[in-house]
C-alpha atoms as a PDB file:
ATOM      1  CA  UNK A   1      18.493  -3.136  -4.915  1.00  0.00           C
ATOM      2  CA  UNK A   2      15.206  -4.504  -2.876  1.00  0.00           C
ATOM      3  CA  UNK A   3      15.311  -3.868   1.056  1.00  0.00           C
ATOM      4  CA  UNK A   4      12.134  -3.608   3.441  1.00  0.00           C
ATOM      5  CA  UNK A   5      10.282  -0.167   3.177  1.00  0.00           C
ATOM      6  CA  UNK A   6       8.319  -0.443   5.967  1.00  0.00           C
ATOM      7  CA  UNK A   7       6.180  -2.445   8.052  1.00  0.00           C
ATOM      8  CA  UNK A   8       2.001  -1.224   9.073  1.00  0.00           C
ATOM      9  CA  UNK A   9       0.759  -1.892  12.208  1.00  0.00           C
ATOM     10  CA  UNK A  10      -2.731  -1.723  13.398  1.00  0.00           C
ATOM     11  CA  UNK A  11      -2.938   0.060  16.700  1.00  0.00           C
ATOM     12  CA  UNK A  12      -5.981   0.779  18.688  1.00  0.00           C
ATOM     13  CA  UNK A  13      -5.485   4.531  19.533  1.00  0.00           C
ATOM     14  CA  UNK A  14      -3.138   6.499  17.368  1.00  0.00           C
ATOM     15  CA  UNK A  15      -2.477   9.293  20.408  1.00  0.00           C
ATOM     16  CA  UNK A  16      -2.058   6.605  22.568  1.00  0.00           C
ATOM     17  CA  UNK A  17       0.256   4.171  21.157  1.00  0.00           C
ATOM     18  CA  UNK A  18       2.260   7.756  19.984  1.00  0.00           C
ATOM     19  CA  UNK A  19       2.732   8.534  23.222  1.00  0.00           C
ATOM     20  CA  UNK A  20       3.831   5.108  24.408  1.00  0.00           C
ATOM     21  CA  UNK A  21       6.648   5.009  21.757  1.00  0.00           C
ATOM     22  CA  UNK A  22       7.715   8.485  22.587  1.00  0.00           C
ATOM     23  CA  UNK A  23       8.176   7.460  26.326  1.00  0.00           C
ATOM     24  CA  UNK A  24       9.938   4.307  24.414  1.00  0.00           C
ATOM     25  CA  UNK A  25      12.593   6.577  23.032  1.00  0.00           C
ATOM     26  CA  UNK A  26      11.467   6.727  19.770  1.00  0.00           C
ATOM     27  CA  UNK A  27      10.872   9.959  17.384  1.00  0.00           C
ATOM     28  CA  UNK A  28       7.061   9.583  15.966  1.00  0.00           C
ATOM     29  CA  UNK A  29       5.811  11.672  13.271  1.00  0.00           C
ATOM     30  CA  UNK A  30       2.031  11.856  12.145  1.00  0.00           C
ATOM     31  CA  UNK A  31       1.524  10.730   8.578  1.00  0.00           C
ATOM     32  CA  UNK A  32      -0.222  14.782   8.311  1.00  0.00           C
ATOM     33  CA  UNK A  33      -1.655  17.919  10.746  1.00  0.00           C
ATOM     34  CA  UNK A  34      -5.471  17.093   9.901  1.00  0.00           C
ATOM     35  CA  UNK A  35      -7.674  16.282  13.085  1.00  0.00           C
ATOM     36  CA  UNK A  36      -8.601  12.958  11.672  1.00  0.00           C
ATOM     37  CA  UNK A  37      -5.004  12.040  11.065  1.00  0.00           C
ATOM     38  CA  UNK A  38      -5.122   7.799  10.866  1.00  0.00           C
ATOM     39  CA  UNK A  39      -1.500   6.989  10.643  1.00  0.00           C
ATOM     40  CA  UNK A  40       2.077   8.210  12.072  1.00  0.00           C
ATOM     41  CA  UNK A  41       5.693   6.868  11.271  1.00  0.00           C
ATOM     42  CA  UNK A  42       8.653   5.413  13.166  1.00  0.00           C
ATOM     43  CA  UNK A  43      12.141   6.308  11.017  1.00  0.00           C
ATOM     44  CA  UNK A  44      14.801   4.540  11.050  1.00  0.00           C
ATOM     45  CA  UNK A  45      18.573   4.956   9.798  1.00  0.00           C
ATOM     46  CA  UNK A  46      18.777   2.070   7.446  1.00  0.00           C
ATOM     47  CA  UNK A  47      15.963   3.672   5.239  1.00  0.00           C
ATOM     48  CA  UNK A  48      13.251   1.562   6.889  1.00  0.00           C
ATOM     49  CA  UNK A  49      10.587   2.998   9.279  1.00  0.00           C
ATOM     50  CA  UNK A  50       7.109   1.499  10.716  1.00  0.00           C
ATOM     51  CA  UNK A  51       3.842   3.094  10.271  1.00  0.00           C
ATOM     52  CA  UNK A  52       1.333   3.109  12.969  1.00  0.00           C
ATOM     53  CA  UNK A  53      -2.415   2.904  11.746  1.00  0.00           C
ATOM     54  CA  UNK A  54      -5.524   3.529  13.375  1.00  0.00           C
ATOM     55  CA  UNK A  55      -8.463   2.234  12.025  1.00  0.00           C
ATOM     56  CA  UNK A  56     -10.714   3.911  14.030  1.00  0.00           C
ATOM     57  CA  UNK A  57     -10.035   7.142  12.276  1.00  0.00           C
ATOM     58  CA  UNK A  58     -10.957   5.253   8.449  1.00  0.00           C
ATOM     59  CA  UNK A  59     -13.966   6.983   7.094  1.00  0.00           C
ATOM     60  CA  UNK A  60     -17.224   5.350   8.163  1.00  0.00           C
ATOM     61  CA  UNK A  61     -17.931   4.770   4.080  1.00  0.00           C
ATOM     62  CA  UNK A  62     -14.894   3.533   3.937  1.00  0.00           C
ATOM     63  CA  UNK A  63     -15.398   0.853   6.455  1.00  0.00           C
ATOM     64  CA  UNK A  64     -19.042   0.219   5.280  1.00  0.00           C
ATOM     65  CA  UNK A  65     -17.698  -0.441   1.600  1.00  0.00           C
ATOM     66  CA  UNK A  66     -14.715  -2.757   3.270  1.00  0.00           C
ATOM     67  CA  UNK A  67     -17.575  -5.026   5.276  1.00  0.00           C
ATOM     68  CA  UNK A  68     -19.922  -5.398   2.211  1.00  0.00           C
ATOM     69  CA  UNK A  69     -16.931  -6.323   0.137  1.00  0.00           C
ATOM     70  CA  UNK A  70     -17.285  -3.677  -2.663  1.00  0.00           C
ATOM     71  CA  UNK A  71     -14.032  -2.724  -2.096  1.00  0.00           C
ATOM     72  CA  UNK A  72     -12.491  -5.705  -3.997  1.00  0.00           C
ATOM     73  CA  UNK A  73     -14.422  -4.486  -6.583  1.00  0.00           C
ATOM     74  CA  UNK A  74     -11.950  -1.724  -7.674  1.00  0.00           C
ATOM     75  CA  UNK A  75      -9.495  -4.453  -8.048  1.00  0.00           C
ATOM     76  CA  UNK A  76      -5.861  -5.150  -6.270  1.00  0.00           C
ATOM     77  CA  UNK A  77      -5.108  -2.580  -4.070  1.00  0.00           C
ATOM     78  CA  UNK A  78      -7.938  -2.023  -3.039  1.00  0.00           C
ATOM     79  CA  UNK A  79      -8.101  -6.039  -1.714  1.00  0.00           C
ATOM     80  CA  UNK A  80      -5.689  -4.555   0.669  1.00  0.00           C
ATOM     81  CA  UNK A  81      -7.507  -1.730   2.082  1.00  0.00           C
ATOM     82  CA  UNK A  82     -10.103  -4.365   2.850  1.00  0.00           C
ATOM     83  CA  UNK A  83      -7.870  -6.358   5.025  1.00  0.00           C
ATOM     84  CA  UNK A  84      -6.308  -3.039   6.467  1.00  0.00           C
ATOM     85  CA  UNK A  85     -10.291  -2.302   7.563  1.00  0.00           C
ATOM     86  CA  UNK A  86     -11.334  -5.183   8.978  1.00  0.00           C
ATOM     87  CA  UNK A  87      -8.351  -7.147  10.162  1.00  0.00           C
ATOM     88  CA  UNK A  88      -7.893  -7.166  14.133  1.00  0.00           C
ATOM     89  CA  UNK A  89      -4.348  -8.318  13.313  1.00  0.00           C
ATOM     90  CA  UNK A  90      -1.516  -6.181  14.934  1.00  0.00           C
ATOM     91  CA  UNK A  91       0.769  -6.820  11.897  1.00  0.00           C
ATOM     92  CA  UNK A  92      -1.101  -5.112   8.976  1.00  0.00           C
ATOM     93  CA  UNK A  93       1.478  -5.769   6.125  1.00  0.00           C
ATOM     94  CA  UNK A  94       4.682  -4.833   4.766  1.00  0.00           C
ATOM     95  CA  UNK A  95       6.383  -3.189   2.081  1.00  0.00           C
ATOM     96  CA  UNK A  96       9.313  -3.976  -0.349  1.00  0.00           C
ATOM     97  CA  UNK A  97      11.389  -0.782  -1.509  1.00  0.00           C
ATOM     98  CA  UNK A  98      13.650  -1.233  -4.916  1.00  0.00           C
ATOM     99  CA  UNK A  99      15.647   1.030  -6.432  1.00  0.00           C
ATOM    100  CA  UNK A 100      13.646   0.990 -10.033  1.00  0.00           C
ATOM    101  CA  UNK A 101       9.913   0.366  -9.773  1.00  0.00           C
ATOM    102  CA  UNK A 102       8.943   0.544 -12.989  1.00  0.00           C
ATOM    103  CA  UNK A 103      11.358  -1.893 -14.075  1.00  0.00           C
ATOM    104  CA  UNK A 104      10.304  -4.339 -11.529  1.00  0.00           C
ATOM    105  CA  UNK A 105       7.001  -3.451 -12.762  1.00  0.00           C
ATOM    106  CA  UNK A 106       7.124  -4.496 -16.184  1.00  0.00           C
ATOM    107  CA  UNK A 107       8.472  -8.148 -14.941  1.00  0.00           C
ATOM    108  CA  UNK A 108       5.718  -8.482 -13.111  1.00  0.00           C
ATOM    109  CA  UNK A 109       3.020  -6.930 -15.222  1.00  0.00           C
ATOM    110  CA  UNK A 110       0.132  -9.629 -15.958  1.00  0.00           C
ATOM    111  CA  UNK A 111      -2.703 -10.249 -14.492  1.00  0.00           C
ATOM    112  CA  UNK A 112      -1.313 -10.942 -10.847  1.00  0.00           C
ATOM    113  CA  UNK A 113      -1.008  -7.322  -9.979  1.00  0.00           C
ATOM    114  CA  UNK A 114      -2.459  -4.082  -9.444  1.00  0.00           C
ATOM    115  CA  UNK A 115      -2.032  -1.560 -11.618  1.00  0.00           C
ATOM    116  CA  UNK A 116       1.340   1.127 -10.822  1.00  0.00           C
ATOM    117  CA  UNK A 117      -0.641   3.749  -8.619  1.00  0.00           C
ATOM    118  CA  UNK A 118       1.637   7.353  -8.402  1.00  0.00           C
ATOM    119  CA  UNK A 119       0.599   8.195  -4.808  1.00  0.00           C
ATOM    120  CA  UNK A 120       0.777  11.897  -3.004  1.00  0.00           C
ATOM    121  CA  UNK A 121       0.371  13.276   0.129  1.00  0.00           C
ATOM    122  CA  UNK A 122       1.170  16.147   2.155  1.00  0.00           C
ATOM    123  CA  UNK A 123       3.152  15.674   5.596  1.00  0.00           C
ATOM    124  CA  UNK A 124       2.361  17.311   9.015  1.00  0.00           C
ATOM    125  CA  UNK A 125       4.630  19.973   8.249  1.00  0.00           C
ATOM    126  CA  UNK A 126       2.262  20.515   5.049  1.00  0.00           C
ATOM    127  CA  UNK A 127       4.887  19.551   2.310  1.00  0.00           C
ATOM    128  CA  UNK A 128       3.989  17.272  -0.453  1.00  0.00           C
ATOM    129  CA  UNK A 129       5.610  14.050  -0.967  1.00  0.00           C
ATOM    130  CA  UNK A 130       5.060  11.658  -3.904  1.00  0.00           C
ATOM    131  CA  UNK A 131       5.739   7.956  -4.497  1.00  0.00           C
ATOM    132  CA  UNK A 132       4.725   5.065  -6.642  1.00  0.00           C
ATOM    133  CA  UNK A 133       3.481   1.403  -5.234  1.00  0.00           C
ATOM    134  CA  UNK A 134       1.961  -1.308  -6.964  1.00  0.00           C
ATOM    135  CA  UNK A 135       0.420  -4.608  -5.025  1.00  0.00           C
ATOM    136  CA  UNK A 136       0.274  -8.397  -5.921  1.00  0.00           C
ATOM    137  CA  UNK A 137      -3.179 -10.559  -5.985  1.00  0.00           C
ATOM    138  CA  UNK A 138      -1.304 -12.481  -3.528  1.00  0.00           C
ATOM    139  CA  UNK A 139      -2.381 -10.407  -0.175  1.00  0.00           C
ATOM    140  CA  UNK A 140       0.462 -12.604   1.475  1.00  0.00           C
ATOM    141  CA  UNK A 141       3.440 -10.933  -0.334  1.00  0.00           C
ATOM    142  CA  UNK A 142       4.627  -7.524   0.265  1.00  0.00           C
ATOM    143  CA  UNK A 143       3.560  -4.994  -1.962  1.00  0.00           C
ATOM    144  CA  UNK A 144       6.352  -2.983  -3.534  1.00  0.00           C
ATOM    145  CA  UNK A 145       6.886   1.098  -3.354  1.00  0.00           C
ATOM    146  CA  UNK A 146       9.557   3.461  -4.636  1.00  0.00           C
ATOM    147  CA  UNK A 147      11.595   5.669  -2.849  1.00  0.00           C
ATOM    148  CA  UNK A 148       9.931   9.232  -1.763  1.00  0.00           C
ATOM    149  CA  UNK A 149      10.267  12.818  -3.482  1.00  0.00           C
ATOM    150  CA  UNK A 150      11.491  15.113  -2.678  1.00  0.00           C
ATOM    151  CA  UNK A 151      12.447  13.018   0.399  1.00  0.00           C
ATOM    152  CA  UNK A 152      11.124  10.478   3.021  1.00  0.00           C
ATOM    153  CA  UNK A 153      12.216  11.812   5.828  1.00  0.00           C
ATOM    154  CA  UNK A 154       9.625  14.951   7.447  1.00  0.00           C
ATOM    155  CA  UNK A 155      12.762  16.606   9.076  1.00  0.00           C
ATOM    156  CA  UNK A 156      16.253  16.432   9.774  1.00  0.00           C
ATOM    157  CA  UNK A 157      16.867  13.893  12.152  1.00  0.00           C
ATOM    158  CA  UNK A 158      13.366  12.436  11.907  1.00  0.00           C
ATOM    159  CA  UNK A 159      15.156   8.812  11.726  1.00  0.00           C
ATOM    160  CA  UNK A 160      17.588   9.369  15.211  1.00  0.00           C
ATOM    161  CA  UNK A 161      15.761   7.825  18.431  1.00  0.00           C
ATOM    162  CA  UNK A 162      17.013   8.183  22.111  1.00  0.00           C
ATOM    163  CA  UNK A 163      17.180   4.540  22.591  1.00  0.00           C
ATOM    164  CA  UNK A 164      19.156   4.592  19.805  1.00  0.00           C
ATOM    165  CA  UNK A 165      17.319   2.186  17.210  1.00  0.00           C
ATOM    166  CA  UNK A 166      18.834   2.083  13.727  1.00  0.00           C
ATOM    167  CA  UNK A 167      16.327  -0.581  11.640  1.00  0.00           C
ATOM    168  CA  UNK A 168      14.209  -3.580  11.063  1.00  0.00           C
ATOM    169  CA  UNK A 169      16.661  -6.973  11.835  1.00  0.00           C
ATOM    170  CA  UNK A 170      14.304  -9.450  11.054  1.00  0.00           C
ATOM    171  CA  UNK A 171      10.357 -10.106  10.274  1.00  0.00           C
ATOM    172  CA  UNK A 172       9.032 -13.612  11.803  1.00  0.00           C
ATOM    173  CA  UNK A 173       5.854 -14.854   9.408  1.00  0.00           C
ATOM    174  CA  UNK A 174       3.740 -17.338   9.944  1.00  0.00           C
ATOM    175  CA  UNK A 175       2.758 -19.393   6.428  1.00  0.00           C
ATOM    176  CA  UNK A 176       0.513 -22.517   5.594  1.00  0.00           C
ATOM    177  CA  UNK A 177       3.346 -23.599   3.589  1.00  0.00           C
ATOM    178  CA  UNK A 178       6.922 -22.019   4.225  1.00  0.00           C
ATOM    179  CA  UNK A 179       7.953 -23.497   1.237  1.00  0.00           C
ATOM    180  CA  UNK A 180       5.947 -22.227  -1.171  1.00  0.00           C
ATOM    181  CA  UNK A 181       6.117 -18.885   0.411  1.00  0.00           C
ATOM    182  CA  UNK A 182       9.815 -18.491  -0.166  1.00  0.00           C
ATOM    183  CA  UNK A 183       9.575 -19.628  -3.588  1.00  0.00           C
ATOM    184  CA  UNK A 184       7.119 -16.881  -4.668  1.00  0.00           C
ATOM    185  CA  UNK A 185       8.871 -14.075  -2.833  1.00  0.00           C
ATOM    186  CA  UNK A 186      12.142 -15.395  -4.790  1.00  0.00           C
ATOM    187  CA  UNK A 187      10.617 -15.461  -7.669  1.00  0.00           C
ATOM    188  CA  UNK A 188       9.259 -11.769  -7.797  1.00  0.00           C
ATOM    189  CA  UNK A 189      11.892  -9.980  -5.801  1.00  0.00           C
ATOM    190  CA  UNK A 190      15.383 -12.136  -6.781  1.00  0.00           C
ATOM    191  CA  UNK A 191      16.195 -13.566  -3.175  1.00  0.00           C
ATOM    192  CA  UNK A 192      17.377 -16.795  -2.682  1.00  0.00           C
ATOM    193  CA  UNK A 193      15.901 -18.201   0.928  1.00  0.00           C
ATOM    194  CA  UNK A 194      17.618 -21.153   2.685  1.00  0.00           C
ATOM    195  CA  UNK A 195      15.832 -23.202   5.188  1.00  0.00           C
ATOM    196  CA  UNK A 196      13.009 -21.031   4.923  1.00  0.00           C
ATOM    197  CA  UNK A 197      14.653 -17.989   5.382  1.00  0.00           C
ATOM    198  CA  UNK A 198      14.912 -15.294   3.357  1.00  0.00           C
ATOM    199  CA  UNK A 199      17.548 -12.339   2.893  1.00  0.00           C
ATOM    200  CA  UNK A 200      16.815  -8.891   1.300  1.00  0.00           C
ATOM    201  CA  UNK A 201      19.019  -6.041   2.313  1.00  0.00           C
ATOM    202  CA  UNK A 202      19.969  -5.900   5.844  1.00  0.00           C
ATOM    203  CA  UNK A 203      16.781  -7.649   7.125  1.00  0.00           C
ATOM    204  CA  UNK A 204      15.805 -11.242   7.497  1.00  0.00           C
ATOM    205  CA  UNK A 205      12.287 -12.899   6.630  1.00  0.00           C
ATOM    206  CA  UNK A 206      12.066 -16.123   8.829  1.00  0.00           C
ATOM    207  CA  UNK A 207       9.159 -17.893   7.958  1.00  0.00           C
ATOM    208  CA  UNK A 208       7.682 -20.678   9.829  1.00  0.00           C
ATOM    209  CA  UNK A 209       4.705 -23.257   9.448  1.00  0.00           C
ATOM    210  CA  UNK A 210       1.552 -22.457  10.944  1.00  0.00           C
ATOM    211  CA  UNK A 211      -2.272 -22.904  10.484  1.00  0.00           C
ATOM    212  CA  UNK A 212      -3.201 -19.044   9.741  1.00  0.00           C
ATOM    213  CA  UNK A 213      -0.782 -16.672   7.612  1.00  0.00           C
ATOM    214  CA  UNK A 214       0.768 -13.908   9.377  1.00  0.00           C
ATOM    215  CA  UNK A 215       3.412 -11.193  10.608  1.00  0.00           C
ATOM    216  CA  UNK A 216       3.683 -12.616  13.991  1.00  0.00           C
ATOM    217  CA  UNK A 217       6.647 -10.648  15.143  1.00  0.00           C
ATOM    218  CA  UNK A 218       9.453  -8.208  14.436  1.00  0.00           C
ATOM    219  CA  UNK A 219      13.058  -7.338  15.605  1.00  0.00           C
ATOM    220  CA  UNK A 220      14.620  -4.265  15.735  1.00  0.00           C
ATOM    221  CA  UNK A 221      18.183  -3.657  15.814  1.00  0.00           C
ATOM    222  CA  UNK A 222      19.754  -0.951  18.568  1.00  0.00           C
ATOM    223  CA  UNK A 223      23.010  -0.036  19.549  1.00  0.00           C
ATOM    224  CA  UNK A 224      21.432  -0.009  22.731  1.00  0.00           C
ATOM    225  CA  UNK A 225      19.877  -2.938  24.626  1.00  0.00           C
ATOM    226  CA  UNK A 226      17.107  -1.402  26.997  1.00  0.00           C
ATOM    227  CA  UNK A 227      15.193  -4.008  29.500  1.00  0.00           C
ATOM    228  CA  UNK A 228      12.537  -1.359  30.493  1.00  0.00           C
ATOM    229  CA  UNK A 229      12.208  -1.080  26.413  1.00  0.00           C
ATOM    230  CA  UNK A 230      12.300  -4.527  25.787  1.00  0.00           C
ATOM    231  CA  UNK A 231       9.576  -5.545  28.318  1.00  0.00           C
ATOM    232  CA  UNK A 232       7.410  -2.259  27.423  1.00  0.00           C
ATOM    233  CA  UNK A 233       7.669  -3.476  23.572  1.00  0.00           C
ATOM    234  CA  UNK A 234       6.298  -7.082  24.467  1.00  0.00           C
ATOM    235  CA  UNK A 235       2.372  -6.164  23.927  1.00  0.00           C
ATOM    236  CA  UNK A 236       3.565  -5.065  20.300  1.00  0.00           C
ATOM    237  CA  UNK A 237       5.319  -8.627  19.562  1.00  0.00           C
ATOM    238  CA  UNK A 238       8.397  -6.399  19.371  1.00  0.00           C
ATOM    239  CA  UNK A 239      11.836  -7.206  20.267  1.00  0.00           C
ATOM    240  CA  UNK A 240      15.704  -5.422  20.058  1.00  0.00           C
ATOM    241  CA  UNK A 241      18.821  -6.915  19.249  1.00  0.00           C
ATOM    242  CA  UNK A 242      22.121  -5.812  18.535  1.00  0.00           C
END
C-alpha cells in the first residue's frame, strides 16, 4: 500500500511558525533537542504528518555548496537538498510512504533514481529512529520513504491536536503539463488519475495547468471546522475540511 508520508514546508523562523501552530491547536514536535535544530513535525492520525523546515538553521557550507551547484554533484538526492536550500517556495516537497520499499525499489532501479539511502536520526527525546528513502531524477515527483523503527511517532499521543485534525485530504499542484504528470506518478506508484486527479490512500493529488511547477496548496481534514483556524492558516496556503 502507497499513501502520503508527509509533506516539507519551508518556514522562515522555526520558533516562530512553532508557536503559531501551537496557538493553532496543533501538537509540534522538533525533529531533535540540539540548539541548531532546522526542522519540527506536525502528526497526524492517518499516519501522515508535515514537517516544518527552516533554512536558516542549514549549515553555512551547506548553503555555499547548494549556490555553487556542487551539490548535484553527489548525485539524486542530493538535487533535492539543493532545491530545499535555495528555494523561497513555501511548499518544499512531499513524500510517498509504501508498505515495501525495497520492492518498489527494484521496479524502479535504473538510472532515474537515487540510490536506497538507510537514514537515522535521534529525536528530541534522544531516541534513535531509522528509515529508508530513495528519490527520482524527476525533482517533480515525490520521493518515496519507508515506515519508521522502532516507531514514527516521538510520544504517545504525538498525532492528537486540540482542533482536532486527523490528516492530509488533498494536495493542489501546479504542473506545465497535468497530463504528463499523472502519467508518470501512475506509472511509478500504481494509481490510476482521472481528470487529472490522482488517488493514493486517503488523500487526493489535484493537479492543475500552470506556467511554473508547484505545491500550491494543501487541505487538511478535521472533525472540527474552526474559522479563527481557518483564517490564521491562510498565510500557509492551508485549508480544513471535513
Amino acid at each position: 500500500m502507497n499513501k502520503i508520508d508527509h509533506i516539507l514546508i519551508n518556514v522562515k523562523n522555526l520558533e516562530k511558525a512553532i508557536a503559531e501552530f501551537q496557538e493553532l491547536g496543533f501538537c509540534v514536535h522538533k525533529g531533535n533537542n540540539k540548539k541548531n535544530c532546522h526542522h519540527a513535525m506536525i502528526y497526524f492520525k492517518d499516519g501522515s504528518f508535515l514537517e516544518l523546515i527552516d533554512q536558516n538553521k542549514f549549515p553555512s557550507i551547506f548553503k555555499f555548496l547548494a549556490k555553487k551547484g556542487i551539490l548535484n554533484c553527489f548525485g539524486i538526492l542530493f538535487r533535492r537538498f539543493t532545491h530545499y536550500s535555495l528555494s523561497k517556495e513555501q511548499f518544499l516537497d512531499f513524500a510517498i510512504f509504501t508498505e515495501n520499499i525495497d520492492a518498489l525499489y527494484r521496479t524502479s532501479n535504473n538510472k532515474s533514481v537515487s540510490k536506497l539511502m538507510c537514514m537515522k536520526r535521534k529525536n528530541h527525546l534522544n531516541n534513535l529512529i531509522q528509515w529508508k528513502l530513495f528519490a527520482f531524477r524527476d525533482l517533480n515527483l515525490p520521493f518515496v520513504i519507508s515506515e519508521y523503527t522502532p516507531t514514527r511517532l516521538p510520544q504517545k499521543n504525538a498525532d492528537q491536536h486540540n482542533n482536532e485534525v486527523l490528516g492530509i485530504s488533498q494536495i493542489d499542484i501546479d504542473s506545465l503539463n497535468p497530463e504528463i504528470y499523472c502519467k508518470n506518478f501512475d506509472t511509478h506508484f500504481n494509481t490510476k488519475s482521472l481528470h487529472n486527479k490522482i488517488q493514493i490512500g486517503n488523500t487526493i493529488i489535484k493537479v492543475t495547468p500552470s506556467k511554473k511547477h508547484q505545491i500550491a496548496a494543501i487541505k487538511l481534514y478535521s472533525n472540527r471546522i474552526d474559522d479563527k483556524i481557518i483564517k490564521d492558516l491562510e498565510p500557509y496556503n492551508i485549508t480544513l475540511v471535513n
